[in-house]
Protein backbone atom coordinates (compact mmCIF):
# COMPACT_ATOMS: atom_id res chain seq x y z
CA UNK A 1 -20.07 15.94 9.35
CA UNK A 2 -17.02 15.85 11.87
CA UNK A 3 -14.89 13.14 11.65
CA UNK A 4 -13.72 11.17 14.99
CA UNK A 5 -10.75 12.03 16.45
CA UNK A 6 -7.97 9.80 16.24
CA UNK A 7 -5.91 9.79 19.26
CA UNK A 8 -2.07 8.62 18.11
CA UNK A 9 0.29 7.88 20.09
CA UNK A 10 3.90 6.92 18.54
CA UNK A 11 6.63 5.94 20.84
CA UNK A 12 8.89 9.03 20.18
CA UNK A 13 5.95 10.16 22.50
CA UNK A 14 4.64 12.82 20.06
CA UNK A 15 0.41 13.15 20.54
CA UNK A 16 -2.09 14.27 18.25
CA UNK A 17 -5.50 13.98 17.16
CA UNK A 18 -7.08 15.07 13.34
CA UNK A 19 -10.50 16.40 13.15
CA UNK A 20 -11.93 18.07 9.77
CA UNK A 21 -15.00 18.89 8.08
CA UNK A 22 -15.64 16.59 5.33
CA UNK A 23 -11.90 15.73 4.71
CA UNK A 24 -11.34 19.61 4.14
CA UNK A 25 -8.58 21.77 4.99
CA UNK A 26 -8.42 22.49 9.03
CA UNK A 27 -6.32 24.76 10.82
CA UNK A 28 -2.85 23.54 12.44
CA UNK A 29 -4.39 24.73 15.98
CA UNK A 30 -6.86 22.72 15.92
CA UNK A 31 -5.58 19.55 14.09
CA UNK A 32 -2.34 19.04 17.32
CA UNK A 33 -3.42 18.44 20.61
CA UNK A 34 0.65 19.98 21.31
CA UNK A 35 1.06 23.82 20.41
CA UNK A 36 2.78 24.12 17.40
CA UNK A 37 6.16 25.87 17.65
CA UNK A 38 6.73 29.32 15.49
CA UNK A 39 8.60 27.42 11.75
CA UNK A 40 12.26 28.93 11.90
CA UNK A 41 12.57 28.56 8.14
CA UNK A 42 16.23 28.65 6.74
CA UNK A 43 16.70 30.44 3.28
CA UNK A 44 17.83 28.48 0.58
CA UNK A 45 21.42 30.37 0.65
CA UNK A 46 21.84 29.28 3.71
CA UNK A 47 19.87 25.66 4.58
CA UNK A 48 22.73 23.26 4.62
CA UNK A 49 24.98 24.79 7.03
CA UNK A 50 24.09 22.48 10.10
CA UNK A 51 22.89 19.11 10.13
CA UNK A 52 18.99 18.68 10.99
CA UNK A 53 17.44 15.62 12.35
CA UNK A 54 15.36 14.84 9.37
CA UNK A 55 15.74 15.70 5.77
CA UNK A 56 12.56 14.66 3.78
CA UNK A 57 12.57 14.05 0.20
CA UNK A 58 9.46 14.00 -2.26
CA UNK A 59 10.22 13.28 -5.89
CA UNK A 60 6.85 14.30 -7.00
CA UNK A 61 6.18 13.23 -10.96
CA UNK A 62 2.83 14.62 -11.34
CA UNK A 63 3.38 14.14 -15.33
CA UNK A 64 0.16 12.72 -15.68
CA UNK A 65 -3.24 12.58 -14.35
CA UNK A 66 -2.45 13.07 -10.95
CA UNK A 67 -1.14 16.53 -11.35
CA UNK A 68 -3.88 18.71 -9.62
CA UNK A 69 -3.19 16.49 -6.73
CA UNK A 70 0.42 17.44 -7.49
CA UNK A 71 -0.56 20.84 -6.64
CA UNK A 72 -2.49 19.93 -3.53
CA UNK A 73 -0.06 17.84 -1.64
CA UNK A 74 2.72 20.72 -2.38
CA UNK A 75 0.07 23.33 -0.65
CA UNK A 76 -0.54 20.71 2.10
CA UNK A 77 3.38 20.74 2.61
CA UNK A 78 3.16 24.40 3.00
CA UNK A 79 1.01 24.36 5.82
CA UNK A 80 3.84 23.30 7.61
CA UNK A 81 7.03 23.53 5.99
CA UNK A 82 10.74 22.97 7.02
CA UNK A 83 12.21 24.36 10.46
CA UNK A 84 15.14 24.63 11.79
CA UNK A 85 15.27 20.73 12.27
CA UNK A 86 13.42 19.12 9.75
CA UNK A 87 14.27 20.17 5.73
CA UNK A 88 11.79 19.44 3.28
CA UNK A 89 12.46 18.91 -0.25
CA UNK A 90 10.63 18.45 -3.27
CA UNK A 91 11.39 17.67 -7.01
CA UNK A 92 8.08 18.11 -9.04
CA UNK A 93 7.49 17.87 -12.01
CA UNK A 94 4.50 18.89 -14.70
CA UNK A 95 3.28 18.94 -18.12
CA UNK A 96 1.00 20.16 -20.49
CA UNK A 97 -2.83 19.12 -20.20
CA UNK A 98 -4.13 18.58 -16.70
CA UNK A 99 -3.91 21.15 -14.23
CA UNK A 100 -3.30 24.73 -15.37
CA UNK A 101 -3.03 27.13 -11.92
CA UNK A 102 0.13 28.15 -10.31
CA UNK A 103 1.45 29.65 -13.23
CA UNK A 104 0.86 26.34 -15.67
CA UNK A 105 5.07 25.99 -15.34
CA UNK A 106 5.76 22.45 -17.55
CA UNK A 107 9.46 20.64 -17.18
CA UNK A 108 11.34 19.69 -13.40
CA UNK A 109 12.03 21.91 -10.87
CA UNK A 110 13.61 21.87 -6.96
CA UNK A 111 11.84 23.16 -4.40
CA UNK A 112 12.74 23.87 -0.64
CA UNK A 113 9.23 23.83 1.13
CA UNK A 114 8.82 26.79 3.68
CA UNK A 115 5.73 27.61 5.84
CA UNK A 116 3.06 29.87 3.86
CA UNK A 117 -0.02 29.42 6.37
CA UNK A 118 -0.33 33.27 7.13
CA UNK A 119 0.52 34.44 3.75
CA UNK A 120 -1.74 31.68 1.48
CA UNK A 121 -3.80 30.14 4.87
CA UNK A 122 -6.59 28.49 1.53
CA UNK A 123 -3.35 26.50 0.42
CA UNK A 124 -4.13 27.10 -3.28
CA UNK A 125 -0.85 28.97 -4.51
CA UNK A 126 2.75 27.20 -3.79
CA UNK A 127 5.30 29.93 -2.32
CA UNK A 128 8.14 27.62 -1.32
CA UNK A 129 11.25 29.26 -3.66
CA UNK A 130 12.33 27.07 -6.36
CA UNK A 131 15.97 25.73 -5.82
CA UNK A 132 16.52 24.67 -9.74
CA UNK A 133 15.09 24.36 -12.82
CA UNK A 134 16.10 21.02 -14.11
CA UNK A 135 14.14 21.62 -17.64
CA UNK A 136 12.89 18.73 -19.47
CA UNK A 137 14.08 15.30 -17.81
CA UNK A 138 12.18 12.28 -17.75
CA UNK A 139 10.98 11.45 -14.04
CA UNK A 140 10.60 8.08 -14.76
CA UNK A 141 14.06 7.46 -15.10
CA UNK A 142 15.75 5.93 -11.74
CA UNK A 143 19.06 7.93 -12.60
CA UNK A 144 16.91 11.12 -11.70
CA UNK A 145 15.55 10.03 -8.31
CA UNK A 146 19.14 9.19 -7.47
CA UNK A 147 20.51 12.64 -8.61
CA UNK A 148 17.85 14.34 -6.50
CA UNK A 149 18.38 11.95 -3.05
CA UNK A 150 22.43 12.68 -3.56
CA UNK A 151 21.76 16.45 -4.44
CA UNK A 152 19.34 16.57 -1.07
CA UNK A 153 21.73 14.51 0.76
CA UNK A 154 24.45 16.92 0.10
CA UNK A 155 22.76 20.30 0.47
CA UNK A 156 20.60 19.75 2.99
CA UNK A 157 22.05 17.30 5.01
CA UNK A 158 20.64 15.15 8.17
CA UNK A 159 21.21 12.53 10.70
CA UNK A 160 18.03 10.47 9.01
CA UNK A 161 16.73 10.78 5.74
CA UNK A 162 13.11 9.68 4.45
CA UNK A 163 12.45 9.26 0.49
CA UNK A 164 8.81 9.50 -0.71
CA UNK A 165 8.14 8.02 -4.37
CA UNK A 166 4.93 9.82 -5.16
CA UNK A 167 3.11 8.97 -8.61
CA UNK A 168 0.66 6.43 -9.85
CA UNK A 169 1.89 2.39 -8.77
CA UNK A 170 1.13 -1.01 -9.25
CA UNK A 171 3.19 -3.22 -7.38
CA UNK A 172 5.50 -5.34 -9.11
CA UNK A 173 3.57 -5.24 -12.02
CA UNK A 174 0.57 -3.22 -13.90
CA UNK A 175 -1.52 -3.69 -16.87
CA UNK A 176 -0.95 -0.06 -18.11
CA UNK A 177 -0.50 0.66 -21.56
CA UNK A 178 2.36 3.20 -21.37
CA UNK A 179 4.23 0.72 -18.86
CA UNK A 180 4.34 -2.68 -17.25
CA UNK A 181 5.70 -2.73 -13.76
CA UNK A 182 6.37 -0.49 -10.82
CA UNK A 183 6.08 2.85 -9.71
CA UNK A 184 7.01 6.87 -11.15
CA UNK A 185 4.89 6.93 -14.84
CA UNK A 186 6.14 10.11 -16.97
CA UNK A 187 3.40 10.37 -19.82
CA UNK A 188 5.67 12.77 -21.83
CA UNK A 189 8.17 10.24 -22.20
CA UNK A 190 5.98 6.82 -21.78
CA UNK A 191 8.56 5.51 -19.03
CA UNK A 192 8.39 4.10 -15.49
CA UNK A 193 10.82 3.03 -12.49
CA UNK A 194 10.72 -1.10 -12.60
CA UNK A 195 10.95 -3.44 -9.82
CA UNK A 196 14.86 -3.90 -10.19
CA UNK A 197 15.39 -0.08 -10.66
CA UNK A 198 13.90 0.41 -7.39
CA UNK A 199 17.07 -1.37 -6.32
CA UNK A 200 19.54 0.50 -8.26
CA UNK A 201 17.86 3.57 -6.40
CA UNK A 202 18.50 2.48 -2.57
CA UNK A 203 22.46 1.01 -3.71
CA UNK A 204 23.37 3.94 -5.60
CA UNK A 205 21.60 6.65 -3.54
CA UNK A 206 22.66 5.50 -0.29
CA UNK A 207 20.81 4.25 2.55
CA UNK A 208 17.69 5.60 3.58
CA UNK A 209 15.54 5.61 6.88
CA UNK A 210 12.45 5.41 5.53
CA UNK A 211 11.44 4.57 2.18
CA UNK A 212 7.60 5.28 1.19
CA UNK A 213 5.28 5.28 -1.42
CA UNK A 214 2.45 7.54 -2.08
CA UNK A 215 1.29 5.63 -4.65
CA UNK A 216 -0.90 2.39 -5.41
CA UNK A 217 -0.44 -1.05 -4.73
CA UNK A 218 3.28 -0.89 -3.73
CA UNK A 219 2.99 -2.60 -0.54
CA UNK A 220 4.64 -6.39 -2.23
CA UNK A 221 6.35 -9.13 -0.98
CA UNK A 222 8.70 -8.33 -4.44
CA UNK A 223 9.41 -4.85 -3.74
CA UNK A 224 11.19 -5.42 -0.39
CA UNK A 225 12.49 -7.85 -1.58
CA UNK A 226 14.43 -5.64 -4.23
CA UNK A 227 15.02 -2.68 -1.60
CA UNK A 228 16.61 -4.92 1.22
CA UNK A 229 19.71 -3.57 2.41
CA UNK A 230 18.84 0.21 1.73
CA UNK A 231 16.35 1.09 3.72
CA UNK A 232 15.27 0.81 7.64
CA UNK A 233 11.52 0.43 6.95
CA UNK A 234 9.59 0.54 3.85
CA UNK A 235 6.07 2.25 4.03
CA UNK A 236 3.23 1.52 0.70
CA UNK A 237 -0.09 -0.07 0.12
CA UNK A 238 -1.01 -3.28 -0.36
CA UNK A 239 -4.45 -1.39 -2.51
CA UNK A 240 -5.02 1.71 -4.56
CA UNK A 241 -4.78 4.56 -3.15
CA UNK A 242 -7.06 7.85 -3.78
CA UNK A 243 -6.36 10.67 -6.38
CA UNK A 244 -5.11 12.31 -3.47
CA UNK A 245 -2.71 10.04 -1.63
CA UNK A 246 -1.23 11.44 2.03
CA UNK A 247 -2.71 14.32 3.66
CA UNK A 248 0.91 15.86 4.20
CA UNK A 249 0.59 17.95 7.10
CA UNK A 250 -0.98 15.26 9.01
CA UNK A 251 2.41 13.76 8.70
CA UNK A 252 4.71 16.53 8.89
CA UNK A 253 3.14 18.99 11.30
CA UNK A 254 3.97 15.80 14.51
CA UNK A 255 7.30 16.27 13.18
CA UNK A 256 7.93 19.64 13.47
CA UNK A 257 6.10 19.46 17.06
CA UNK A 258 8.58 16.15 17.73
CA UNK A 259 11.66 16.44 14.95
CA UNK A 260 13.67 13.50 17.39
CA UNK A 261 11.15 11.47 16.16
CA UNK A 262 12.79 7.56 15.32
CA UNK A 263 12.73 5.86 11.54
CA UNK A 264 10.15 3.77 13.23
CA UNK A 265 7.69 5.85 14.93
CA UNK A 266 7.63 8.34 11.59
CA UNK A 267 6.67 5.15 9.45
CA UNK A 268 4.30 4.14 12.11
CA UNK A 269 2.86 7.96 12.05
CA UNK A 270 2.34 7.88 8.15
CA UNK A 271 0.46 4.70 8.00
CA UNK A 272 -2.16 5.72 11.08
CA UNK A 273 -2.17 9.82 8.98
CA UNK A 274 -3.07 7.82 5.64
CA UNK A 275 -5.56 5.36 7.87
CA UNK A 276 -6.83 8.44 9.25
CA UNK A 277 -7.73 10.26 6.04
CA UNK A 278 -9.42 7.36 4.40
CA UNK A 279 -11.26 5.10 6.36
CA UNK A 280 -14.43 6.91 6.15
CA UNK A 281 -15.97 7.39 2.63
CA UNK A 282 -13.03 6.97 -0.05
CA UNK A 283 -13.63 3.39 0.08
CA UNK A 284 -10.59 0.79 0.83
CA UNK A 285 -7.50 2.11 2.16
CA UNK A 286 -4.80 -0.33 3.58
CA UNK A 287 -1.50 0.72 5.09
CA UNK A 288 1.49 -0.41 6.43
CA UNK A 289 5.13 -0.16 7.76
CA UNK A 290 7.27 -3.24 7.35
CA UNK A 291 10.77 -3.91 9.42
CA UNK A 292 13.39 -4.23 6.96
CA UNK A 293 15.69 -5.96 8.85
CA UNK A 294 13.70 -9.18 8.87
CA UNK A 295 12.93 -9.20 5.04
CA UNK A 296 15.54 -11.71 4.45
CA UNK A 297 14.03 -13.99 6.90
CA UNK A 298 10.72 -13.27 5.16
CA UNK A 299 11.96 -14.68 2.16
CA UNK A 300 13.39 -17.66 4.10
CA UNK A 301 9.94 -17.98 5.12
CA UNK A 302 8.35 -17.95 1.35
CA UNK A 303 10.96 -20.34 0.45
CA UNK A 304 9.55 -23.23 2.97
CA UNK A 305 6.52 -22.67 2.22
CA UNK A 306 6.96 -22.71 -1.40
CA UNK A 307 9.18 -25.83 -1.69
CA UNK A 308 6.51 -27.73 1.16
CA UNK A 309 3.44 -26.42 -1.20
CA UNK A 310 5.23 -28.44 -4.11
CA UNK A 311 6.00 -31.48 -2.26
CA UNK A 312 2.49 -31.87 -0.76
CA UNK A 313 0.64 -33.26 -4.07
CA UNK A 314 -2.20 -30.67 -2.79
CA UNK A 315 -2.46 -28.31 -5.54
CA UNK A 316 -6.29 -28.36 -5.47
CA UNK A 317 -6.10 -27.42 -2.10
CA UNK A 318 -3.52 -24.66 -2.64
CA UNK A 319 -5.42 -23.10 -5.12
CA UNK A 320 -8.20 -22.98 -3.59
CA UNK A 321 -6.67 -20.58 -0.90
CA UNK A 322 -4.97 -18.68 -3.22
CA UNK A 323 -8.20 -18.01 -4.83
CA UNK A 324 -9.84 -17.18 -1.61
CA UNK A 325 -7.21 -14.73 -0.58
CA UNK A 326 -7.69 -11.30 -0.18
CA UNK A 327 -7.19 -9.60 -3.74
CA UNK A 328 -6.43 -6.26 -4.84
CA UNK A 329 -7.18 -3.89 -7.54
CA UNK A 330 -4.89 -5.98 -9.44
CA UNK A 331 -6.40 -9.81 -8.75
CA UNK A 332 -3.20 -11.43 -9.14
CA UNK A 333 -1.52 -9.32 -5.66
CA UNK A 334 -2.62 -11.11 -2.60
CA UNK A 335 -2.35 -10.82 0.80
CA UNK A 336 0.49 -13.23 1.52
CA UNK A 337 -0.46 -13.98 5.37
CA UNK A 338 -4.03 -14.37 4.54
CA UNK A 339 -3.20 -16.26 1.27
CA UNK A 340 -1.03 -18.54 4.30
CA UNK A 341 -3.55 -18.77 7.20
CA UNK A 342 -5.76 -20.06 4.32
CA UNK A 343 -3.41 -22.39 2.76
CA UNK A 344 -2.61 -24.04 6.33
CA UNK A 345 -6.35 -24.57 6.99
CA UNK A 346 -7.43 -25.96 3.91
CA UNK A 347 -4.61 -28.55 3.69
CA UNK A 348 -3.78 -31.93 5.40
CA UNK A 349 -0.26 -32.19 4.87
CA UNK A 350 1.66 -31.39 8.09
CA UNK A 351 4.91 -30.50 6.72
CA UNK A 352 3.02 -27.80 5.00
CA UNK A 353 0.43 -26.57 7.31
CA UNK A 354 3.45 -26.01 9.39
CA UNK A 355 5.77 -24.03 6.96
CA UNK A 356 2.36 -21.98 6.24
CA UNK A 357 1.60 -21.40 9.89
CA UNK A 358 5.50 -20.66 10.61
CA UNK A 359 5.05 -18.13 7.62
CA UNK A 360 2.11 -16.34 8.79
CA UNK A 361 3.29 -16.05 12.22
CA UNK A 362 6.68 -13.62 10.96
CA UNK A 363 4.30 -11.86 9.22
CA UNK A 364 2.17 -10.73 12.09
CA UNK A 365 4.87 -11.21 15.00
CA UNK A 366 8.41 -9.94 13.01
CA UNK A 367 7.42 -8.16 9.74
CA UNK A 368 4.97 -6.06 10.04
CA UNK A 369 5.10 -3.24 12.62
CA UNK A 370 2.10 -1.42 11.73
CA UNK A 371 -0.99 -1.82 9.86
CA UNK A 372 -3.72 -0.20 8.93
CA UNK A 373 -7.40 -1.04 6.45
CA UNK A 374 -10.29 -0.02 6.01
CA UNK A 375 -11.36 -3.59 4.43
CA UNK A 376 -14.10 -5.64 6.10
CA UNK A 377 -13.32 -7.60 7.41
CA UNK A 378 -10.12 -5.95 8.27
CA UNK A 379 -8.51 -9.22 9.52
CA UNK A 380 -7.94 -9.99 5.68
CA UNK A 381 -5.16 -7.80 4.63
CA UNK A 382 -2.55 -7.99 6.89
CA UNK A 383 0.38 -5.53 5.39
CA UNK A 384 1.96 -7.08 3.06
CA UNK A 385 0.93 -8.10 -0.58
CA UNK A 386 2.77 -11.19 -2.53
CA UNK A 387 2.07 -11.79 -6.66
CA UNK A 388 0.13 -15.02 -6.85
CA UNK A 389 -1.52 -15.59 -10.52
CA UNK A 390 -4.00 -18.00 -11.43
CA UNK A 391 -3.44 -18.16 -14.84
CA UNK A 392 -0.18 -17.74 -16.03
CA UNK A 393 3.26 -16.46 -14.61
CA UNK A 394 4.61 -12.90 -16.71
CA UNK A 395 7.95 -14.10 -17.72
CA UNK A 396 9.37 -10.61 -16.27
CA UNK A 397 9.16 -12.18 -13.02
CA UNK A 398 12.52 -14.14 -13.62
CA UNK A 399 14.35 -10.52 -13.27
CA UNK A 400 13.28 -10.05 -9.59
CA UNK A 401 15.31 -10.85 -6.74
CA UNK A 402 12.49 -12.56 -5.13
CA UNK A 403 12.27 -15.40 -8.13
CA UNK A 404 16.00 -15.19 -7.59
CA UNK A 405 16.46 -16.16 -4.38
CA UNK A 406 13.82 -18.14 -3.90
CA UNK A 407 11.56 -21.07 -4.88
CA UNK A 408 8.46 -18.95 -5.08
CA UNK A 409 8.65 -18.42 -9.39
CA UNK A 410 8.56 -22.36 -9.15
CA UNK A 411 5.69 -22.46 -7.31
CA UNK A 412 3.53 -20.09 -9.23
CA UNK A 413 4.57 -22.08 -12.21
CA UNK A 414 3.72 -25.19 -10.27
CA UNK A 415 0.29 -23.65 -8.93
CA UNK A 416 -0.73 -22.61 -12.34
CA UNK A 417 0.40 -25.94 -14.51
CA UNK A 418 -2.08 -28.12 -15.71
């Protein structure tokens, strides 16, 4: 069964339109609606000597379940591979037990991703030539993913720079039994990034166009929150994703046709690829790219709305639409503007219809730049996710710069009290 085509148009002006069989592999001819250009691919020796316009970076921890993916994504990469103005970088990493092809290599390694479409045109073997073998090291350490953004910032150096956090997620927090909140699980070594290391990454690493996650449930009111400041626009999902996450060359093979492409019209192109792959038959998919600039108002935002919800004296009322919201895979993440809109029409006090209304409004009008679900109805989850219990508040949530800066801890406490 062919899928539609999906016309895109991004305002770097790049056009192109995905068609497959079945979600299978489909030639690069036929997946552009632009020719794409012969891949000038630099050898390692010699890849940083001139600054390109993009330098993407993949820190790929498939130390766990997701590892045949792993493999996949890495093959999708190949289809296109770097050129002589876009490098593409990868730090992978693999263990024993899951996926045994290419090899079966276990521990870290560096990879600078080259074009192998003639020589493996299945995309079943990676090619790209391994830059280092980093051994042993656990990838859910935040030390490591700064190592490997300075170490691609140095040696393969650009005028923009896009980080992709690929690995399972959940958000600000996750009921897993290995780990409890955010993103990068290492099942060798039974560790995770947090919430506030995410932080530490985007400080210490240095600032970052785009910051995305190919990973579930990341999409959260917290984790910009935590990342303001060090990165232009921050790309995730407010729901699971699938086992196997972005369809890569659907992302970078526009690139390569347009490597002038803007911070914004790249996070715009990954949320309407991911949309594209998923919105028939892999059930929900949501999407989104979120101005980073305006988080800070966002939080200003959350703050009214939060300190009107508590001076109301409608609780009831408040509940009620935080129960109604739009829930996740995780029914404590919510979709803040829907979890608002809700709030605002279910309530009689002014003071706080208006703060809700004021805060759904920046959502749509100054947040969120682009959005993307496959959830009927699709009106529901609007690109941004917010923590919103209806039990009881996980005392972790004190160490979060939202709960820091904000009343919104207080009013979850509030919301849940007796």
């Amino acid at each position: 069964m062919k899928k539609l085509l999906t016309l895109i148009t991004l305002i770097s002006s790049v056009c192109f339109s995905f068609a497959g069989d079945d979600f299978g592999r489909i030639s690069l001819d036929r997946d552009l609606s632009l020719p794409v250009p012969s891949m000038e691919v630099e050898k390692s020796a010699s890849a940083a000597a001139a600054q390109k316009e993009w330098t993407i970076m993949v820190f790929l921890n498939a130390k766990n379940d997701l590892e045949r993916f792993g493999i996949q994504d890495m093959n999708e990469m190949e289809r296109v591979g770097s050129n002589s103005k876009v490098n593409i970088v990868v730090e992978m990493g693999r263990m024993e037990g899951y996926d045994s092809s290419n090899g079966d290599w276990k521990g870290v390694r560096r990879f600078y991703i080259e074009s192998d479409i003639v020589r493996d045109p299945l995309g079943t073997t990676i090619n790209s030539p391994m830059i280092e073998n980093l051994g042993s090291i656990n990838m859910g350490d935040y030390r490591e993913v700064i190592k490997f953004v300075k170490w691609a910032k140095t040696r393969y150096p650009a005028k923009k720079y896009m980080l992709i956090l690929w690995n399972h997620g959940g958000g600000w927090t996750k009921d897993n039994p290995v780990a409890d909140k955010g993103i990068s699980y290492d099942e060798e070594t039974g560790n995770n990034i947090d919430t506030p290391q995410l932080g530490k990454i985007v400080r210490e690493a240095g600032k970052l166009d785009i910051l995305a996650s190919d990973a579930c449930l990341m999409q959260m009111a917290e984790i910009a929150a935590e990342v303001r400041g060090g990165a232009d626009f921050l790309v995730g999902s407010e729901e699971t994703e699938p086992g196997a996450g972005y369809t890569y060359y659907k992302i970078l093979a526009p690139l390569a046709v347009n490597p002038y492409m803007t911070p914004e019209a790249l996070s715009k192109l990954i949320v309407i690829a991911y949309w594209d792959s998923n919105f028939i038959g892999r059930g929900v998919a949501t999407h989104s790219s979120i101005r980073m600039s305006q988080v800070d108002g966002l939080m200003r935002k959350m703050d009214d709305f939060a300190r009107a919800a508590m001076a109301s004296g409608e609780k009831a009322k408040i509940k009620e639409a935080r129960d109604a919201a739009q829930k996740y895979a995780i029914d404590d993440n919510k979709d803040l503007k829907h979890f608002a809109d809700l709030t605002a029409a279910k309530v009689s006090n002014q003071a706080l219809k208006t703060a809700a209304a004021n805060l759904s409004s920046f959502i749509s009008s100054s947040l969120v730049i682009e959005n993307k679900t496959s959830i009927i109805p699709s009106s529901n989850s609007n690109g941004i996710a917010v923590y919103a219990p209806a039990s009881f508040v996980d005392g972790d949530y004190n160490e979060i710069k939202l709960a820091k800066d904000t009343q919104w801890d207080e009013f979850l406490r509030w919301m849940v009290a007796k």
